[in-house]
Protein backbone atom coordinates (compact mmCIF):
# COMPACT_ATOMS: atom_id res chain seq x y z
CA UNK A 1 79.78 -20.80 23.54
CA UNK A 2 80.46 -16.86 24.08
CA UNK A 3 80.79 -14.51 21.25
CA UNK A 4 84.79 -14.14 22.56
CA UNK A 5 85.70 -17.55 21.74
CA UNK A 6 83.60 -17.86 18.64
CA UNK A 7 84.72 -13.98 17.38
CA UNK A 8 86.34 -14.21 13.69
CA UNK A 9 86.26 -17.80 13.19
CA UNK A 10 85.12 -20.03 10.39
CA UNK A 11 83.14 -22.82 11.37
CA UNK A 12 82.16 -25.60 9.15
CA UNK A 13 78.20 -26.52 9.79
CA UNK A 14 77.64 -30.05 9.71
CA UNK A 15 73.58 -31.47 10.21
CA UNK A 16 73.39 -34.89 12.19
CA UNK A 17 71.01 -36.76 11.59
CA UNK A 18 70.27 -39.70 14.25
CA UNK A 19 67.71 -41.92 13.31
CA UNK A 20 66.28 -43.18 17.13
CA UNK A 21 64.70 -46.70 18.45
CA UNK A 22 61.00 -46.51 19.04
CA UNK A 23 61.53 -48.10 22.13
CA UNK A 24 64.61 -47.19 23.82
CA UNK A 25 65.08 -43.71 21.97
CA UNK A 26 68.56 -44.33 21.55
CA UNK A 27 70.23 -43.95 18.25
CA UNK A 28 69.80 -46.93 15.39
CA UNK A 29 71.98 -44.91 13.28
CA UNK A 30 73.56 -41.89 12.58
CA UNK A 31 74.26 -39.61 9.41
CA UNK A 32 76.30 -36.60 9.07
CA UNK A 33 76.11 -33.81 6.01
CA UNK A 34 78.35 -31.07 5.38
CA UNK A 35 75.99 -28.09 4.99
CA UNK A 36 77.70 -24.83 5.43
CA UNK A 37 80.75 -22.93 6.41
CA UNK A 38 80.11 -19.61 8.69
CA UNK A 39 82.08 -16.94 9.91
CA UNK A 40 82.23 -15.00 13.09
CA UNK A 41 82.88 -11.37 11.83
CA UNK A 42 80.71 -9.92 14.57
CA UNK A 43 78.18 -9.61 16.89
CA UNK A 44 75.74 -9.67 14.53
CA UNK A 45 76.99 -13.07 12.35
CA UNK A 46 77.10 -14.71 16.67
CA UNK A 47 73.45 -13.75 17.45
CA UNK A 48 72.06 -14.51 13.78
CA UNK A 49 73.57 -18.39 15.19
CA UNK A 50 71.63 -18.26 18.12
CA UNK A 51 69.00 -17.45 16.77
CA UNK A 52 69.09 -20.16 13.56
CA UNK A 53 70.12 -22.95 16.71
CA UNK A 54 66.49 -22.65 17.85
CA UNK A 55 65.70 -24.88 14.79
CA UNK A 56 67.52 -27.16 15.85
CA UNK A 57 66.69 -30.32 18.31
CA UNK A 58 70.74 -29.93 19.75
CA UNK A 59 73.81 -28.35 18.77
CA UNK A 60 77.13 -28.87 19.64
CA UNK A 61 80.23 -26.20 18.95
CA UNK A 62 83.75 -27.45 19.00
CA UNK A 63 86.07 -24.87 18.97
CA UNK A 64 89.07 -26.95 18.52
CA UNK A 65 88.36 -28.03 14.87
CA UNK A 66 85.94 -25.26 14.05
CA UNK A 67 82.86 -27.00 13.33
CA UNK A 68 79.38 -27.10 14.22
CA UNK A 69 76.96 -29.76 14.88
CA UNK A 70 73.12 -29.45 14.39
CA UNK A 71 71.65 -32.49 15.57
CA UNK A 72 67.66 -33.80 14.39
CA UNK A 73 66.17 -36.47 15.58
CA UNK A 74 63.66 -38.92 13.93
CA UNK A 75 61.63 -41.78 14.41
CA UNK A 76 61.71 -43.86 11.56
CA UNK A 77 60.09 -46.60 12.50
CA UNK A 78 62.74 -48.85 13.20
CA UNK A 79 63.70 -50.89 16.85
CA UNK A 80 66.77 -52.37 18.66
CA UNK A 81 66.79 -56.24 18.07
CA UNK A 82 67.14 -56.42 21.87
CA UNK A 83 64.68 -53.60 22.34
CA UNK A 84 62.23 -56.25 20.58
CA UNK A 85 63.22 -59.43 22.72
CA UNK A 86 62.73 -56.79 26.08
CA UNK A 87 58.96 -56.53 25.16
C-alpha cells in the first residue's frame, strides 16, 4: 500500500496466528487477535508501519474495512491426518 491510500485512516491491527503442518506447511489452524488500532496522520505514522511490518512473517492491508493483518507462522508440532497416511 502507498502512503496516499493509507493517509488519515484508522486501521484496526489484527495478529494471525496460523499454526502450520509439519509436513505439508499448510495451515492446521488459524487464530486471529485484535491488537491495536493505528492512524495514518502522516508520513511519519506510514513509515513507522513499514518499518514495525519487518517483524512480521506477512502482512496484509485491506483498505476497504480498514484493518491490518500481521500474519506468524508456527510449527507446533502437529500434522494433516492425510499428511500422515502420504508418508
Amino acid at each position: 500500500m502507498d502512503y496516499e491510500e493509507m493517509k488519515g485512516k484508522t486501521f484496526t491491527e489484527i495478529r494471525v496466528d496460523q499454526k502450520l503442518c509439519e509436513v505439508c506447511d499448510k495451515p492446521l489452524r488459524t487464530e486471529e487477535k485484535v491488537l491495536k488500532t493505528v492512524q495514518v496522520t502522516d508520513y511519519n505514522s506510514y513509515s513507522n508501519l513499514l518499518t514495525r511490518q519487518k517483524a512480521h512473517d506477512r502482512v496484509e492491508v485491506d483498505t476497504e474495512t480498514n484493518k491490518i493483518y500481521v500474519y506468524h507462522h508456527d510449527y507446533p508440532g502437529d500434522v494433516h491426518p492425510g499428511c500422515i497416511e502420504k508418508l
